[in-house]
Protein backbone atom coordinates (compact mmCIF):
# COMPACT_ATOMS: atom_id res chain seq x y z
CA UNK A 1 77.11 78.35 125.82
CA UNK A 2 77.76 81.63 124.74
CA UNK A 3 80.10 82.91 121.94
CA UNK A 4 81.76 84.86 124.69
CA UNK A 5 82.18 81.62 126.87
CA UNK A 6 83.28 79.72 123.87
CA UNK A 7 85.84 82.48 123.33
CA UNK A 8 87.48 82.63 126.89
CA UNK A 9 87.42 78.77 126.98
CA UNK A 10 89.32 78.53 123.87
CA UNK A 11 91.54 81.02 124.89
CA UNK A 12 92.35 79.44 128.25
CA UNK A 13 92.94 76.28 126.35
CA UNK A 14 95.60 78.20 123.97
CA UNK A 15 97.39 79.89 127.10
CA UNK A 16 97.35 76.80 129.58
CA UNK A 17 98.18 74.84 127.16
CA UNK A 18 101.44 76.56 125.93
CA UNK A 19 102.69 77.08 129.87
CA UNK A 20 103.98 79.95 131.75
CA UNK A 21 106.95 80.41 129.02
CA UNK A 22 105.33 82.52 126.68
CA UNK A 23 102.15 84.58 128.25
CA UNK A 24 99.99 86.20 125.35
CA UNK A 25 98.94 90.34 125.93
CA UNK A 26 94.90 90.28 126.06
CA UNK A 27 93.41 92.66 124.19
CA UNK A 28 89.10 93.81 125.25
CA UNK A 29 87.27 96.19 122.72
CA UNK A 30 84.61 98.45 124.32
CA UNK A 31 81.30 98.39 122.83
CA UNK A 32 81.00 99.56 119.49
CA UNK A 33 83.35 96.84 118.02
CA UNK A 34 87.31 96.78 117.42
CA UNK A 35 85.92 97.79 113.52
CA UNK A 36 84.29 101.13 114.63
CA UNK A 37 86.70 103.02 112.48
CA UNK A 38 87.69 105.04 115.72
CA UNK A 39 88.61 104.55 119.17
CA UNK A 40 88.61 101.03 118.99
CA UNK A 41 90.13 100.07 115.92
CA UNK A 42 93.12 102.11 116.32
CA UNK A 43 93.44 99.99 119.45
CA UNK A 44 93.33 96.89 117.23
CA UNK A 45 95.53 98.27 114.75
CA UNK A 46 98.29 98.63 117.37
CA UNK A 47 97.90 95.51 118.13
CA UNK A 48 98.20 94.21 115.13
CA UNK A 49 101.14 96.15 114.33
CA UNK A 50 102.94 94.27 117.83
CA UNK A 51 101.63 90.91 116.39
CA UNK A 52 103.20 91.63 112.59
CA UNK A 53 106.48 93.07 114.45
CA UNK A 54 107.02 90.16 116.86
CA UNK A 55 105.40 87.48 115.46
CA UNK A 56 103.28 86.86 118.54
CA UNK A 57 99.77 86.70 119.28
CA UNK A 58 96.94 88.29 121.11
CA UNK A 59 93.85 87.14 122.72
CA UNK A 60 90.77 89.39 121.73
CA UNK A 61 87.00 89.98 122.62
CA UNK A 62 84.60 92.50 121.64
CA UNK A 63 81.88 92.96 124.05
CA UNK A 64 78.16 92.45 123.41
CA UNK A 65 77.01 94.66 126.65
CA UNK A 66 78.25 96.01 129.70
CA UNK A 67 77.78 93.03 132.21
CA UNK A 68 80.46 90.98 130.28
CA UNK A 69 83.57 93.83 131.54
CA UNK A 70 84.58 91.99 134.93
CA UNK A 71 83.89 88.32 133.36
CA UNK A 72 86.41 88.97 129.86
CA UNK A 73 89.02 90.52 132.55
CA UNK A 74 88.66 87.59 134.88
CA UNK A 75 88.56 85.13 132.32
CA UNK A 76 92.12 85.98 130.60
CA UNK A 77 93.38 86.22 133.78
CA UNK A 78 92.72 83.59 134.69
CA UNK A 79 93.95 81.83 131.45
CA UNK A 80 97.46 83.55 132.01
CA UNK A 81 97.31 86.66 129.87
CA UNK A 82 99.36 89.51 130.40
CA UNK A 83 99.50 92.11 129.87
CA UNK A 84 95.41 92.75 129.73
CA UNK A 85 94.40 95.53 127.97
CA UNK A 86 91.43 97.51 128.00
CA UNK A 87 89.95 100.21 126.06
CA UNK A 88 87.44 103.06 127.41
CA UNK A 89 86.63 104.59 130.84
CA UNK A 90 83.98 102.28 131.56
CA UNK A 91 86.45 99.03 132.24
CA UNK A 92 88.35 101.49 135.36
CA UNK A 93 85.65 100.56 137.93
CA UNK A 94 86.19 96.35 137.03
CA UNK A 95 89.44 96.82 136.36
CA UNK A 96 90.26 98.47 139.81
CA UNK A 97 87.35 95.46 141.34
CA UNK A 98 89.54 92.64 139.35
CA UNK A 99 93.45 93.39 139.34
CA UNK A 100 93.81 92.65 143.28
CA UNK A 101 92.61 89.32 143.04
CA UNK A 102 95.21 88.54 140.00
CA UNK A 103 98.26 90.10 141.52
CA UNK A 104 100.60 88.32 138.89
CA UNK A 105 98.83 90.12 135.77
CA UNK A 106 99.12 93.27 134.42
CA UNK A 107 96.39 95.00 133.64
CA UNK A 108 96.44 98.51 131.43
CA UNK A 109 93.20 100.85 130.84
CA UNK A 110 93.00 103.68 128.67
CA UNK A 111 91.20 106.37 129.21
CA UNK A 112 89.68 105.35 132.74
CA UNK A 113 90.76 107.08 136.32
CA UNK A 114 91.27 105.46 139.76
CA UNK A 115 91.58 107.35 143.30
CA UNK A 116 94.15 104.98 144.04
CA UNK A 117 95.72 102.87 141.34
CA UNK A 118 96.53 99.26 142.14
CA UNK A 119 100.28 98.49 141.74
CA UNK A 120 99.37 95.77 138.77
CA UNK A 121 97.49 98.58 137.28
CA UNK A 122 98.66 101.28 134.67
CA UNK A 123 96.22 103.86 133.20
CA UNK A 124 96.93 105.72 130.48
CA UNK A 125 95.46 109.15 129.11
CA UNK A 126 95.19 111.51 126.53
CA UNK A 127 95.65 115.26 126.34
CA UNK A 128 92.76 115.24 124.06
CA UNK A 129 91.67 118.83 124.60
CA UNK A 130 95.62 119.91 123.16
CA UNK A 131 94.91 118.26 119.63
CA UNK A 132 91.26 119.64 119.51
CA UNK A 133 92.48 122.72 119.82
CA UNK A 134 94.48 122.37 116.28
CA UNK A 135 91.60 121.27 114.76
CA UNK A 136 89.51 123.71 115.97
CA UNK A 137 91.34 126.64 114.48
CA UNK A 138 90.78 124.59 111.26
CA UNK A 139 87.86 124.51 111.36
CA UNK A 140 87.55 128.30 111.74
CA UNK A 141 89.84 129.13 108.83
CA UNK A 142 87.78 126.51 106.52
CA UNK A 143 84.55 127.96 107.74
CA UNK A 144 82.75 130.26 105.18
CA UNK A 145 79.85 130.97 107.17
CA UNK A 146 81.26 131.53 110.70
CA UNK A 147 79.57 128.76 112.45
CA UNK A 148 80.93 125.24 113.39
CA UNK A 149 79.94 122.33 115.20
CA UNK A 150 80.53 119.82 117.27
CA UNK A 151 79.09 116.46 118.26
CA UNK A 152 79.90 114.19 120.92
CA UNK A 153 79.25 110.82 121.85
CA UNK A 154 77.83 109.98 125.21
CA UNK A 155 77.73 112.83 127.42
CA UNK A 156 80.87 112.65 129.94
CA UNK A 157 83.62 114.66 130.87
CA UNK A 158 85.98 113.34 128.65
CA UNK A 159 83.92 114.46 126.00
CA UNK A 160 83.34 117.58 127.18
CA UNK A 161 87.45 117.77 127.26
CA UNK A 162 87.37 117.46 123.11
CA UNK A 163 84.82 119.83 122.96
CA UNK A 164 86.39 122.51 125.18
CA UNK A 165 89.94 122.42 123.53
CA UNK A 166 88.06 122.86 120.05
CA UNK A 167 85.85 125.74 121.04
CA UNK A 168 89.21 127.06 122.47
CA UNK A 169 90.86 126.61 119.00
CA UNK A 170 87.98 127.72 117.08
CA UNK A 171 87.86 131.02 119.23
CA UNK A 172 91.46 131.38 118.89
CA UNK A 173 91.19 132.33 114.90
CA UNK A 174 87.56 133.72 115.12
CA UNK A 175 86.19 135.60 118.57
CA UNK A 176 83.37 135.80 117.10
CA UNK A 177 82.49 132.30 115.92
CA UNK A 178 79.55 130.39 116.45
CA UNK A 179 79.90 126.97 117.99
CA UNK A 180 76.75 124.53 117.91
CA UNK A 181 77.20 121.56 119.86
CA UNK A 182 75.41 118.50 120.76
CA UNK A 183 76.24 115.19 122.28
CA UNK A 184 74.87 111.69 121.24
CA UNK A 185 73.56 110.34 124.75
CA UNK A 186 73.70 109.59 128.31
CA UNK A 187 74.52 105.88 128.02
CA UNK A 188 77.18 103.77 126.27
CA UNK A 189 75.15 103.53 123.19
CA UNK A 190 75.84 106.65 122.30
CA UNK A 191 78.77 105.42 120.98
CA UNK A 192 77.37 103.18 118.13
CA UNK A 193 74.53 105.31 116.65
CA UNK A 194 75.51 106.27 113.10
CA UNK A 195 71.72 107.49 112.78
CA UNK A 196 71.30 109.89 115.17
CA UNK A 197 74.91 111.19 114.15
CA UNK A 198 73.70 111.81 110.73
CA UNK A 199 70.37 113.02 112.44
CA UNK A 200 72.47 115.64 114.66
CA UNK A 201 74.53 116.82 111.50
CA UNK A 202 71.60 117.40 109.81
CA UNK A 203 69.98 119.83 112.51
CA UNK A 204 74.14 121.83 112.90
CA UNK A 205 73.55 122.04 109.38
CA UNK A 206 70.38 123.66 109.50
CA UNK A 207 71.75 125.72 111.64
CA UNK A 208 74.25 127.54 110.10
CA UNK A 209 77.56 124.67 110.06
CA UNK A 210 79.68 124.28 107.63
CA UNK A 211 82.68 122.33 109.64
CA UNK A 212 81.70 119.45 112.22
CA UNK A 213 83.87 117.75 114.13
CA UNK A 214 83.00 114.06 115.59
CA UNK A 215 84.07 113.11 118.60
CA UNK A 216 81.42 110.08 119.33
CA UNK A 217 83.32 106.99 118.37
CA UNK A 218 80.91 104.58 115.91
CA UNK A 219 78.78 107.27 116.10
CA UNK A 220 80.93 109.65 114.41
CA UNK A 221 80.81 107.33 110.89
CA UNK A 222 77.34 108.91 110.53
CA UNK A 223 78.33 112.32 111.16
CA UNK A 224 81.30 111.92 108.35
CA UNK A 225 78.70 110.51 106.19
CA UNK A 226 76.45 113.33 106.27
CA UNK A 227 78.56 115.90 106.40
CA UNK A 228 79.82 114.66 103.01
CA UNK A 229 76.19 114.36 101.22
CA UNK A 230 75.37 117.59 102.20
CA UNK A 231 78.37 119.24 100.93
CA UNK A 232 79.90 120.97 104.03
CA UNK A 233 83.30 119.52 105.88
CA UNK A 234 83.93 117.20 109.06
CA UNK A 235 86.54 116.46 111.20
CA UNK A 236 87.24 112.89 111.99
CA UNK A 237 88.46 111.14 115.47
CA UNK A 238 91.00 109.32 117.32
CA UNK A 239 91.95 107.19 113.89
CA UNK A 240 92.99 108.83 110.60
CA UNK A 241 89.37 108.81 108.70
CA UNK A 242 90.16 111.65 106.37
CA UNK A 243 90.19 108.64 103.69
CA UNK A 244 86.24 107.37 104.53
CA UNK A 245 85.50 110.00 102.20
CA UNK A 246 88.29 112.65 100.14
CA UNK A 247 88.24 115.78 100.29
CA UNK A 248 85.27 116.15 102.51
CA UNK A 249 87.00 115.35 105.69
CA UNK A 250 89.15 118.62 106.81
CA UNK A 251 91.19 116.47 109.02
CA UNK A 252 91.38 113.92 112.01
CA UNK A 253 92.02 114.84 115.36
CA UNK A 254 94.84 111.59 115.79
CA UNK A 255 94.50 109.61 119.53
CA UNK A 256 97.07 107.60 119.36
CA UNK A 257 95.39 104.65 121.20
CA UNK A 258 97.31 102.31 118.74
CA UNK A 259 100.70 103.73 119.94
CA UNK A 260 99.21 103.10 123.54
CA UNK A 261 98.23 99.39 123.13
CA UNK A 262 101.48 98.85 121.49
CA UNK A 263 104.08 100.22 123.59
CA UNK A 264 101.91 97.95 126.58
CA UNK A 265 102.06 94.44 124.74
CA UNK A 266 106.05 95.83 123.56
CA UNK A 267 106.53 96.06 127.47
CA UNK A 268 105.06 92.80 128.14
CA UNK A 269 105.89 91.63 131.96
CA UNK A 270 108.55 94.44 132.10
CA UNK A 271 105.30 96.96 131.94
CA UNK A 272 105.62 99.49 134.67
CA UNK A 273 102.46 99.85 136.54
CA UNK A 274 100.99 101.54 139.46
CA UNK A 275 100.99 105.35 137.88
CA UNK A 276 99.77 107.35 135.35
CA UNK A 277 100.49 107.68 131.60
CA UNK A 278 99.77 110.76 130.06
CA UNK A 279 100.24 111.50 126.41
CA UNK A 280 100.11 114.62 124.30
CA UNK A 281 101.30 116.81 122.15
CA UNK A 282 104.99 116.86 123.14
CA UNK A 283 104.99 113.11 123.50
CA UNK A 284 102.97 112.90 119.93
CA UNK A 285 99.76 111.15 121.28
CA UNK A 286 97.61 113.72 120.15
CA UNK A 287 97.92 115.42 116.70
CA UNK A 288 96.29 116.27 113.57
CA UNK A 289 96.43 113.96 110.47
CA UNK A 290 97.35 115.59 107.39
CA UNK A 291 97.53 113.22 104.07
CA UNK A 292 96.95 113.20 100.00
CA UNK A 293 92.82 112.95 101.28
CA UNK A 294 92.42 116.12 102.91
CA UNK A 295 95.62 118.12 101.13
CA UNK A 296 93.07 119.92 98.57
CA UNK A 297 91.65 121.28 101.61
CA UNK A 298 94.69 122.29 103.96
CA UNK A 299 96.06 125.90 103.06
CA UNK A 300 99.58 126.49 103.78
CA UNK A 301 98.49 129.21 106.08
CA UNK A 302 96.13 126.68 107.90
CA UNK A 303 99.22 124.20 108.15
CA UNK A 304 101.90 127.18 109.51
CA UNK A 305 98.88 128.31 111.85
CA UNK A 306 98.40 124.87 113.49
CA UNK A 307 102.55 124.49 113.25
CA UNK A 308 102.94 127.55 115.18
CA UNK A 309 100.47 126.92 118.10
CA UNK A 310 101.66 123.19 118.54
CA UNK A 311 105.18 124.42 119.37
CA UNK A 312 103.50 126.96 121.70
CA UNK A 313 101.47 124.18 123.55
CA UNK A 314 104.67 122.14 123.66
CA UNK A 315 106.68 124.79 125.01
CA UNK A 316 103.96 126.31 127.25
CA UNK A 317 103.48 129.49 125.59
CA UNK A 318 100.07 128.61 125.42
CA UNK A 319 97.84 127.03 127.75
CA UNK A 320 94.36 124.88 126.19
CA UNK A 321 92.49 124.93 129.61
CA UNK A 322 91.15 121.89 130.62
CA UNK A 323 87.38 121.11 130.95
CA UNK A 324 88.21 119.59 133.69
CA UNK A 325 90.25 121.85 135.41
CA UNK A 326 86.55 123.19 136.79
CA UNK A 327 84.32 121.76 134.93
CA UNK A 328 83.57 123.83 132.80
CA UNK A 329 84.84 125.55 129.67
CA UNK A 330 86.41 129.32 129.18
CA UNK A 331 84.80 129.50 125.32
CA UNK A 332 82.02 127.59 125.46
CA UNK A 333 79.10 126.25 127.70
CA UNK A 334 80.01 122.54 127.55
């Protein structure tokens, strides 16, 4: 038996067991672990923040590879969770195979797309390219030698939306900038290499980068880490990780996947589903993290700059263009 079986057995136990008067929200990491100090673990930490608030409890699983998707989602089904939550494009495709055949759960994904989504089904997005776009224009003004970088994680669209809003940004305070970017991979384990972040950083560096910004999940850890040994600045991801290492991390582009997983096990059974969620800059999902790590680094001009062109997104004023509006991007070849 595996420690994924012994997992969903226990948790069916827990949920049977305590009846149909109290169903527990499921919670299923992506690969890379809920402790990736990124995407995932701000889904864990709004999860933990429901669990301190209410005093309830969630059922968990991080996954071990990418056969285990439609048997974690069929499992808490099946052992009465709901809502079930799960993290990453990857889980639309099971999630869209699964939810008809459990018509009674509720099943949310963030970050994934359907053609059609199923009426038990709720996505929920990010206007990632909106907060890139902030902290690429901070990265301009911090850049002493007009070059910056980028560096994805595995090589997909919604990467290529990050990387498109930041060249856009970056542009925006410098025409003339140069923007090196690279991504991690092609498969999902380019979300969990720390070593050929650090091995990426090193080569922007060599290039002319002073900034990077990481936008590769696990991945990015490495990138922060180099960045910081070599002296030059980075930009964290999705979580606040201007603290993994003061005053070397310019800021953190903020996805606010914990105030996603939240407001869906606050919901509960009352959960509206069938649509889309989108969440950006006007609904804060997006933003840029500004705290005592990173204020040695953050001019007031830099902070008035980035408050002036927020209000303009918000207000539309100013349009980020979407990478995937046409799939490609208006300041960059991403």
């Amino acid at each position: 038996m595996t420690l994924m079986q012994k997992f969903l057995g226990a948790a069916a136990g827990i949920a049977l067991s305590a009846g149909a008067v109290m169903a527990e929200p499921a919670l299923i990491f992506d690969l890379g672990g809920k402790f990736d100090k990124s995407f995932n673990e701000a889904a864990f930490n709004g999860a933990q923040r429901w669990a301190e608030e209410t005093g309830g409890k969630f059922l968990e699983i991080e996954l071990q590879s990418e056969a285990q998707r439609e048997q974690a989602l069929r499992r808490f089904a099946e052992a009465g969770a709901n809502p079930v939550i799960t993290t990453g494009f990857a889980f639309a495709t099971p999630v869209e195979t699964v939810a008809p055949d459990y018509p009674d759960t509720k099943f949310v994904n963030i970050d994934g797309w359907m053609p059609e989504v199923p009426g038990n089904v709720q996505l929920i997005g990010f206007q990632e390219h909106q907060g890139s776009y902030l902290v690429g224009m901070m990265a301009a003004m911090a850049s002493k030698t007009g070059t910056v970088g980028f560096i994805g994680g595995m090589d997909i669209p919604l990467i290529r939306h990050f990387g498109c809003g930041y060249a856009q940004g970056a542009k925006a305070v410098n025409p003339d900038i140069k923007i090196v970017a690279n991504m991690t991979g092609t498969t999902p384990a380019a979300w969990n290499d720390p070593v050929k972040g650090s091995e990426l950083t090193k080569a922007q560096i060599s290039q002319g980068a002073d900034v990077v910004y990481a936008a590769a999940g696990g991945t990015g850890v490495g990138v922060l880490q180099t960045a910081a040994d070599e002296n030059i600045l980075s930009i964290g991801v999705d979580s606040n990780q201007n603290h993994l290492h003061p005053g070397k991390v310019l800021t953190s582009m903020l996805k606010r996947v914990d105030v996603a997983v939240y407001n869906s096990m606050k919901a509960g059974d009352a959960m509206e589903t069938g649509g889309f969620t989108i969440l950006g800059l006007a609904e804060e999902g997006v933003g840029v993290a500004y705290d005592d790590n990173n204020a040695p680094l953050v001019s007031d001009d830099m902070r008035a700059a980035v408050a002036a062109a927020r209000e303009q997104i918000i207000s539309g004023d100013l349009e980020v263009v979407a990478y995937y509006a046409n799939d490609s991007c208006p300041a960059h070849d991403f």
